[in-house]
Protein backbone atom coordinates (compact mmCIF):
# COMPACT_ATOMS: atom_id res chain seq x y z
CA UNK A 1 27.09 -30.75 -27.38
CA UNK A 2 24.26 -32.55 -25.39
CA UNK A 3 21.32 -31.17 -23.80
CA UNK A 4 22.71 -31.95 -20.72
CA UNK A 5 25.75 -30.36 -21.23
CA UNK A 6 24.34 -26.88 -22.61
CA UNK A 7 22.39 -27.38 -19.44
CA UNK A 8 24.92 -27.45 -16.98
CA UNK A 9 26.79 -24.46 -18.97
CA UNK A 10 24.28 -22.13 -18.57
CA UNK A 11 23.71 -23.40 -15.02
CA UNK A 12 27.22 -22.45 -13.93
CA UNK A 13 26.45 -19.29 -15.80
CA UNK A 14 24.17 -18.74 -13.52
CA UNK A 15 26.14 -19.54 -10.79
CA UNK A 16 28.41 -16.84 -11.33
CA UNK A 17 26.14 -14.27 -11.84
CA UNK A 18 24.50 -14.78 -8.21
CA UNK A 19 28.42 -14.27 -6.76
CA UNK A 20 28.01 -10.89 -8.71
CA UNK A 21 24.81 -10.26 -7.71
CA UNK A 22 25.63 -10.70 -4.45
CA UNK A 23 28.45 -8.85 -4.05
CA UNK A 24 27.04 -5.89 -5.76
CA UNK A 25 24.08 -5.83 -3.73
CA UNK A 26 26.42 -5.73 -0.24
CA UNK A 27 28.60 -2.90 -1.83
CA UNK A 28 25.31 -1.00 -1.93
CA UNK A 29 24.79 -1.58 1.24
CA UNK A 30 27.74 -0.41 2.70
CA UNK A 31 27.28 2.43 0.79
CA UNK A 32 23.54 2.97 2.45
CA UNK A 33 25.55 3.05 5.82
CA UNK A 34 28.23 5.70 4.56
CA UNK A 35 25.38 7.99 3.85
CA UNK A 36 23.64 7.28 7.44
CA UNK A 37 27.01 8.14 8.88
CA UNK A 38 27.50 11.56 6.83
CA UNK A 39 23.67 12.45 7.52
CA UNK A 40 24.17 11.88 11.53
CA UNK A 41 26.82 13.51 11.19
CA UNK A 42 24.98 16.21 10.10
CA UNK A 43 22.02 16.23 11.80
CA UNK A 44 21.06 13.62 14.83
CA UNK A 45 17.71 13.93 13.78
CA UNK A 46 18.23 13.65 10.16
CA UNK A 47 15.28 12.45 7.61
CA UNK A 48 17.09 8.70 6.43
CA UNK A 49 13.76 7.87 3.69
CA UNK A 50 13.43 10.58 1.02
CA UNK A 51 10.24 10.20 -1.06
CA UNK A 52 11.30 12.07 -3.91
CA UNK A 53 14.42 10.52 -4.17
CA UNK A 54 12.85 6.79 -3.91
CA UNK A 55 10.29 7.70 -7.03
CA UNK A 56 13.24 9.17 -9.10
CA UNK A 57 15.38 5.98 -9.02
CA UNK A 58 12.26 3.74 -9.17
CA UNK A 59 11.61 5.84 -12.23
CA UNK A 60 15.05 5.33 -13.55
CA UNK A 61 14.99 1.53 -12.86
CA UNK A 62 11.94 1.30 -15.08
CA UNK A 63 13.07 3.74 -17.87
CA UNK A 64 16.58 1.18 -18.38
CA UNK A 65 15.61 -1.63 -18.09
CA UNK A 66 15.88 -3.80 -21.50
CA UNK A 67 13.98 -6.89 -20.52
CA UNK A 68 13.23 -9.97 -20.13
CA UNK A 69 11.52 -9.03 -16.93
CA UNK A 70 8.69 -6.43 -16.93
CA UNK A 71 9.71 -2.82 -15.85
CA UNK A 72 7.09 -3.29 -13.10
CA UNK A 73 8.40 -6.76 -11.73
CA UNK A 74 12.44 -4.97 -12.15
CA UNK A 75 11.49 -1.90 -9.99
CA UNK A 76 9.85 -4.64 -7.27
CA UNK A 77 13.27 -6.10 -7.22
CA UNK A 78 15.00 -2.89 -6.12
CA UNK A 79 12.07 -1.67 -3.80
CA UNK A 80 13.15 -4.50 -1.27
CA UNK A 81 16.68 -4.19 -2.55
CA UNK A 82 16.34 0.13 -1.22
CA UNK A 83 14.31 -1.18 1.35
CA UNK A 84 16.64 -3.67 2.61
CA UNK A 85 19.44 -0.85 2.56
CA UNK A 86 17.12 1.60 4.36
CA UNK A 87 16.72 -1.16 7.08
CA UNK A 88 20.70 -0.87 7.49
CA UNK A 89 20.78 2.71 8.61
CA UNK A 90 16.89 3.12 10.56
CA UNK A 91 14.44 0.20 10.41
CA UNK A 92 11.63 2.37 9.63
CA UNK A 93 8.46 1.64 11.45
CA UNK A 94 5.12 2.16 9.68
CA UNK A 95 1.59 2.71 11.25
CA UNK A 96 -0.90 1.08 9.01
CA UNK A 97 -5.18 0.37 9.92
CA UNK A 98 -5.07 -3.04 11.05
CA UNK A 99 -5.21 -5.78 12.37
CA UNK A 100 -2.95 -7.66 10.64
CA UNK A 101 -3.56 -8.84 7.26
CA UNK A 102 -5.21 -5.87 5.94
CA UNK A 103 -5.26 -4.56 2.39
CA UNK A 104 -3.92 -1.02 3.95
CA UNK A 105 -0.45 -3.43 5.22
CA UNK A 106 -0.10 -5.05 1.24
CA UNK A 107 -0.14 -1.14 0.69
CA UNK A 108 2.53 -0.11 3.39
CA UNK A 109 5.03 -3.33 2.23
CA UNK A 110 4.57 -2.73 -1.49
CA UNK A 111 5.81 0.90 -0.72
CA UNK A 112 8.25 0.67 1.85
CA UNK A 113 9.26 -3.09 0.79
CA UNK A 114 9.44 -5.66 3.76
CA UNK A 115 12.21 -4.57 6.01
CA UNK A 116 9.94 -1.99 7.61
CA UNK A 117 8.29 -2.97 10.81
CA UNK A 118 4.41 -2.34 10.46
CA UNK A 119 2.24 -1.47 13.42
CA UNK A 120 -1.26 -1.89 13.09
CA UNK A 121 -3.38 1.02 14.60
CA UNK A 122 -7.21 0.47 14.98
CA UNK A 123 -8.70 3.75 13.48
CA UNK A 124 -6.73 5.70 10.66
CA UNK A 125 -7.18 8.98 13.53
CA UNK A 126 -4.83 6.27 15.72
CA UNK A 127 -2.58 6.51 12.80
CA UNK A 128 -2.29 10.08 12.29
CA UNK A 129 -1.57 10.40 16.25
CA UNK A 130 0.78 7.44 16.15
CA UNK A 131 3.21 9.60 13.33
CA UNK A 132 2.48 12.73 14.83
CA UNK A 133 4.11 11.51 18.25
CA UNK A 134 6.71 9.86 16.75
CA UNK A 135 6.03 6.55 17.42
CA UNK A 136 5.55 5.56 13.76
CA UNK A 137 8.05 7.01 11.15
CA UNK A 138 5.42 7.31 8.43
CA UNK A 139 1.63 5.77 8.08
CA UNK A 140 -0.50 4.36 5.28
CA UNK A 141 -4.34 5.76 4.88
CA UNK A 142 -6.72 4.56 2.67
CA UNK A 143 -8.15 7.42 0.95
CA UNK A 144 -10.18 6.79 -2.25
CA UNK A 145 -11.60 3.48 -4.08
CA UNK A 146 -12.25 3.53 -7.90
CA UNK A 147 -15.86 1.75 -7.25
CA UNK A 148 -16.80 3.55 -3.63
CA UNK A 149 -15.06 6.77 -3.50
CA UNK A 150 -13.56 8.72 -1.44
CA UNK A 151 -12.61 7.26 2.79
CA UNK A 152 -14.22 11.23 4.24
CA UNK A 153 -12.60 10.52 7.65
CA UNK A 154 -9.05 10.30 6.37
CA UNK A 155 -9.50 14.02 4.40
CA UNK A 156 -11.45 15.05 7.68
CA UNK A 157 -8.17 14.29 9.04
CA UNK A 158 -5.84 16.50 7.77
CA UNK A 159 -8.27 19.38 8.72
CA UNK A 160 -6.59 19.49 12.17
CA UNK A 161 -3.18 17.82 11.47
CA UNK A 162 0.15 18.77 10.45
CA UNK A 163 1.01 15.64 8.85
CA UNK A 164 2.09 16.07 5.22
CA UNK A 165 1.49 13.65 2.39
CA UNK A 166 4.70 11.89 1.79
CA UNK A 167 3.14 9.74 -1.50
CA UNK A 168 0.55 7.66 -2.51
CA UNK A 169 -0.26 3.68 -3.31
CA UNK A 170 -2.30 2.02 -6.06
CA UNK A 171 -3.31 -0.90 -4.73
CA UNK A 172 -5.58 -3.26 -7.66
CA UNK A 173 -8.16 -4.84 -4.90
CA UNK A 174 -8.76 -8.83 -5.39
CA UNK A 175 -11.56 -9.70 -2.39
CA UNK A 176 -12.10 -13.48 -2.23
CA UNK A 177 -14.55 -15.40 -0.37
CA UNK A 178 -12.90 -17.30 2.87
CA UNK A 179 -13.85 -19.72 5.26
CA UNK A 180 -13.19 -23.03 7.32
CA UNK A 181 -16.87 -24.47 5.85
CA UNK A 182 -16.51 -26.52 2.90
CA UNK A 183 -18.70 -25.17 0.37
CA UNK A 184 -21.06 -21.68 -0.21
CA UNK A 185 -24.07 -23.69 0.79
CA UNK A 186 -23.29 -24.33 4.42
CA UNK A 187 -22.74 -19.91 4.95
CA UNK A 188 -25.33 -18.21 6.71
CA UNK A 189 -23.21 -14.92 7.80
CA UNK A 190 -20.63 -12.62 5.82
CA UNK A 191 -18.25 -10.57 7.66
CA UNK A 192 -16.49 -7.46 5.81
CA UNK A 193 -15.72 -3.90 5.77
CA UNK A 194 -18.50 -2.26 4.67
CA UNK A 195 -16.68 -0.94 1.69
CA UNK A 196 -16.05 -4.50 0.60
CA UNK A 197 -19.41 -5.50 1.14
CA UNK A 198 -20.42 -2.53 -1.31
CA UNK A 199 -17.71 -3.56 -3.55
CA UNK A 200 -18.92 -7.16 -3.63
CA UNK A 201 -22.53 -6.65 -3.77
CA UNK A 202 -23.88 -7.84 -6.82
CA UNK A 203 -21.83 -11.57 -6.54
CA UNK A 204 -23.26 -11.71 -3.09
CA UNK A 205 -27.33 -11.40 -4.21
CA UNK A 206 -26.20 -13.66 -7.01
CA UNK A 207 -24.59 -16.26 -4.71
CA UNK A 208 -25.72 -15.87 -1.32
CA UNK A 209 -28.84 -14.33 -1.29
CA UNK A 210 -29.85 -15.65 2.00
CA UNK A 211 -26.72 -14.77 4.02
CA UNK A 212 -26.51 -12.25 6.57
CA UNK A 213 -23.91 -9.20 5.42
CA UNK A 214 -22.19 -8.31 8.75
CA UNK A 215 -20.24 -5.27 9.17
CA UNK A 216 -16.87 -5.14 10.46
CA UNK A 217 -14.05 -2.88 10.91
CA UNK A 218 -11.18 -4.87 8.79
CA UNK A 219 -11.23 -7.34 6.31
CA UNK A 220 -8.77 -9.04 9.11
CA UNK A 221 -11.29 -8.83 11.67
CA UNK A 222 -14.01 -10.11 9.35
CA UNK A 223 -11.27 -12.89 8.95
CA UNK A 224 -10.82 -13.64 12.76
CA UNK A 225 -14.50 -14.04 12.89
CA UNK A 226 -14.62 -16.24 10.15
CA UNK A 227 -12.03 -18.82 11.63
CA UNK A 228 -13.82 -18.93 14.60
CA UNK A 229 -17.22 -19.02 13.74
CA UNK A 230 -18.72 -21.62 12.31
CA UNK A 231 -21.28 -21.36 8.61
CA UNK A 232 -19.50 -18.19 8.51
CA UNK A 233 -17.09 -16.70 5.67
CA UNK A 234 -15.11 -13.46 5.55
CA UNK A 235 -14.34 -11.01 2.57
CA UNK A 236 -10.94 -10.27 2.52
CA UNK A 237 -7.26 -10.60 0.78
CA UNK A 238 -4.69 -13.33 0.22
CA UNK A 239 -2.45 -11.70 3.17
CA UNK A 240 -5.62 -12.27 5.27
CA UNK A 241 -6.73 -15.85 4.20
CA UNK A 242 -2.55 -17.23 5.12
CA UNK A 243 -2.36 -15.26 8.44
CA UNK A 244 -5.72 -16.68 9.38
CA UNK A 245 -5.50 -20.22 7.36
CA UNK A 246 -8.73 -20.15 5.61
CA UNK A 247 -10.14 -21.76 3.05
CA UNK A 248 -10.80 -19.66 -0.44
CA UNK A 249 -14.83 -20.76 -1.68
CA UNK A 250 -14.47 -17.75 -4.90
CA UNK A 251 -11.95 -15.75 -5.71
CA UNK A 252 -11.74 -11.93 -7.34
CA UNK A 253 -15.53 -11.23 -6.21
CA UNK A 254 -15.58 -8.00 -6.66
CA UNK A 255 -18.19 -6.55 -8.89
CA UNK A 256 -15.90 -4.09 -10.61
CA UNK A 257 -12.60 -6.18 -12.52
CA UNK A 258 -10.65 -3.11 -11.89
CA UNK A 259 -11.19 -2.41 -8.57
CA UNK A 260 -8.53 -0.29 -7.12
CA UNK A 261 -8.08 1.90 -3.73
CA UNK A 262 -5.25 4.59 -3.77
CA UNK A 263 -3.77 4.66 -0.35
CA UNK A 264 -1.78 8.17 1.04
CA UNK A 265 1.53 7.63 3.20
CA UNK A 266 1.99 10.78 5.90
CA UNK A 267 4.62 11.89 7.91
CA UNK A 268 6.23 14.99 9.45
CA UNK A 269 8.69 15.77 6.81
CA UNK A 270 8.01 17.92 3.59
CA UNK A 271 8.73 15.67 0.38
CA UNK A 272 10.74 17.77 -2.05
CA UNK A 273 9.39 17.54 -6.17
CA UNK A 274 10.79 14.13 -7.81
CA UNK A 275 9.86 15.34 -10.54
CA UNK A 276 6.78 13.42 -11.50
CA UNK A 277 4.62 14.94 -9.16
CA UNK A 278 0.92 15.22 -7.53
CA UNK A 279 0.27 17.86 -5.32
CA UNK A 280 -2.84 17.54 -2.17
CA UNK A 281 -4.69 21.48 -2.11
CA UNK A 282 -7.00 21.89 0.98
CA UNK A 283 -8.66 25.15 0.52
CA UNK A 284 -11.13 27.10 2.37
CA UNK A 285 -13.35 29.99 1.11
CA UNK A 286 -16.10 32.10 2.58
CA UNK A 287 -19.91 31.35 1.82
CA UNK A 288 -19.92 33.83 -0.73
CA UNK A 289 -21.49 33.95 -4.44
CA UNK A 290 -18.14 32.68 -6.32
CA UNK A 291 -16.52 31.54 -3.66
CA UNK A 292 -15.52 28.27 -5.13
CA UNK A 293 -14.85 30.17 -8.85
CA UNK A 294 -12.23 32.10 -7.11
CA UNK A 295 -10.22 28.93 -5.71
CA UNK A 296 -10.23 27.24 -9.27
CA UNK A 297 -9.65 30.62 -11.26
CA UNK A 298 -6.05 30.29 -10.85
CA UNK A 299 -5.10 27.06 -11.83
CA UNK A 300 -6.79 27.71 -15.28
CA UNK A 301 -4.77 30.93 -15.28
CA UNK A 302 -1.69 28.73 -15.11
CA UNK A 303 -2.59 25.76 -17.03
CA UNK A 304 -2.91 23.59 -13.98
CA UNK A 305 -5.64 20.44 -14.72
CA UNK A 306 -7.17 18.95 -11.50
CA UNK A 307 -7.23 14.78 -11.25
CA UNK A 308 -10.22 14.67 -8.38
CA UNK A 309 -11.77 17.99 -6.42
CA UNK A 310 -13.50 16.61 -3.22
């Protein structure tokens, strides 16, 4: 048998396993809506996205699957497949600090997939308002970064608010240099978040010792600036440099090669265990000699090991 021939076999092969594909994929579907139905049903005012239940199959998708694809490229697959599903019964619509373009957005649509419609709020306290209201289903914080710590005004946050966390993102943080100038030598102004700006601090004495750092609130703002201004560049994402068609001088400038920010999604509802769980304490204690020794005595009692105590 030729080449050409073996080819065209495995093409058709192919072929046919799309029409399966397919088909399976709508029979899902349909199922998504039978369940909308049954919960309406039930309750006009029923709870469509369940966390727990999300992680569990996510965690099941991984756990099967034999290859040749990578567990984490198979449970992308059937976030957007779930999320496409969701979109059938309630497109969901998630608050998220913008503008547009943001690295807090790649963390809402790598969580809720991209049949969700994302709002973009101006302060993460417009976010927490926006879900408590109702006008957002769920929103995406940013709460920690492995190189600058912990965001205080999001925890400040939940001081006064009922929200609940829902789960949380791991987003690995790739800042690139962007701008419409045509080469490093021409910059004379950075715009960024100021967290990026820390997180990029030793590659910008190194390479542009003589620019001005500029502090803005976004990455996406810094990126609106930086299309309009000229000898200026922006540090932000990919999602930023397409929406705002600028020009990548360096890429992956942060100082840190595994740079990461975990990012918390709230809403109303109370997420049942999945099973694989984390669980968010905020305590309060009097000003008294072992007050703190008192909160932390009981989860060495029970063999309970703390990730982070802020």
């Amino acid at each position: 048998m030729s080449d050409q021939k073996k080819l065209d076999g495995i093409r058709e092969r192919i072929d046919l396993l799309d029409v399966q594909i397919q088909d399976l994929i709508n029979q899902r579907a349909a199922a998504a809506k039978d369940v909308a139905s049954i919960k309406l049903e039930e309750d006009k005012d029923a709870f469509f996205y369940r966390p727990e239940r999300e992680a569990a199959i996510l965690r099941l998708v991984k756990k099967r699957n034999k290859g040749p694809m990578s567990d984490e490229d198979m449970a992308r697959l059937f976030r957007e497949i779930m999320s496409a599903c969701l979109a059938l019964e309630q497109p969901m619509k998630i608050a998220f600090l913008g503008p547009e373009g943001t690295f807090t957005q790649s963390a809402a649509l790598k969580h809720f997939g991209h049949s969700v419609i994302t709002i973009p709020m101006a302060s993460i306290s417009d976010i927490f308002r926006d879900v408590e209201s109702g006008t957002a289903n769920y929103g995406v914080v940013p709460v920690e970064n492995s190189t600058e710590g912990v965001i205080n005004h999001t925890l400040d946050m939940f001081l006064n608010s009922p929200m609940q966390i829902c789960g949380d993102v791991m987003l690995r943080i790739h800042h690139h240099l962007l701008s419409m100038s045509p080469d490093l030598k021409s910059i004379k102004r950075v715009f960024s978040h100021q967290q990026s700006l820390a997180q990029c601090r030793l590659w910008l004495d190194r390479n542009l010792p003589h620019a001005e750092q500029i502090t803005v609130g976004s990455n996406a703002e810094a990126a609106r600036l930086a299309k309009s201004e000229p000898e200026s560049a922006a540090i932000a994402g990919e999602m930023a440099a397409e929406i705002y068609q600028l020009k990548g001088l360096a890429t992956n400038i942060e100082d840190e090669p595994d740079n990461t920010t975990r990012f918390l999604i709230i809403g109303k509802q109370r997420t049942l265990p999945s099973g694989v769980d984390k669980t968010t304490l905020l305590c309060a204690t009097r000003n008294v000699a072992g007050g703190l020794s008192s909160l932390l005595n009981p989860l060495s009692k029970h063999g309970i090991s703390m990730s982070r105590i802020e």
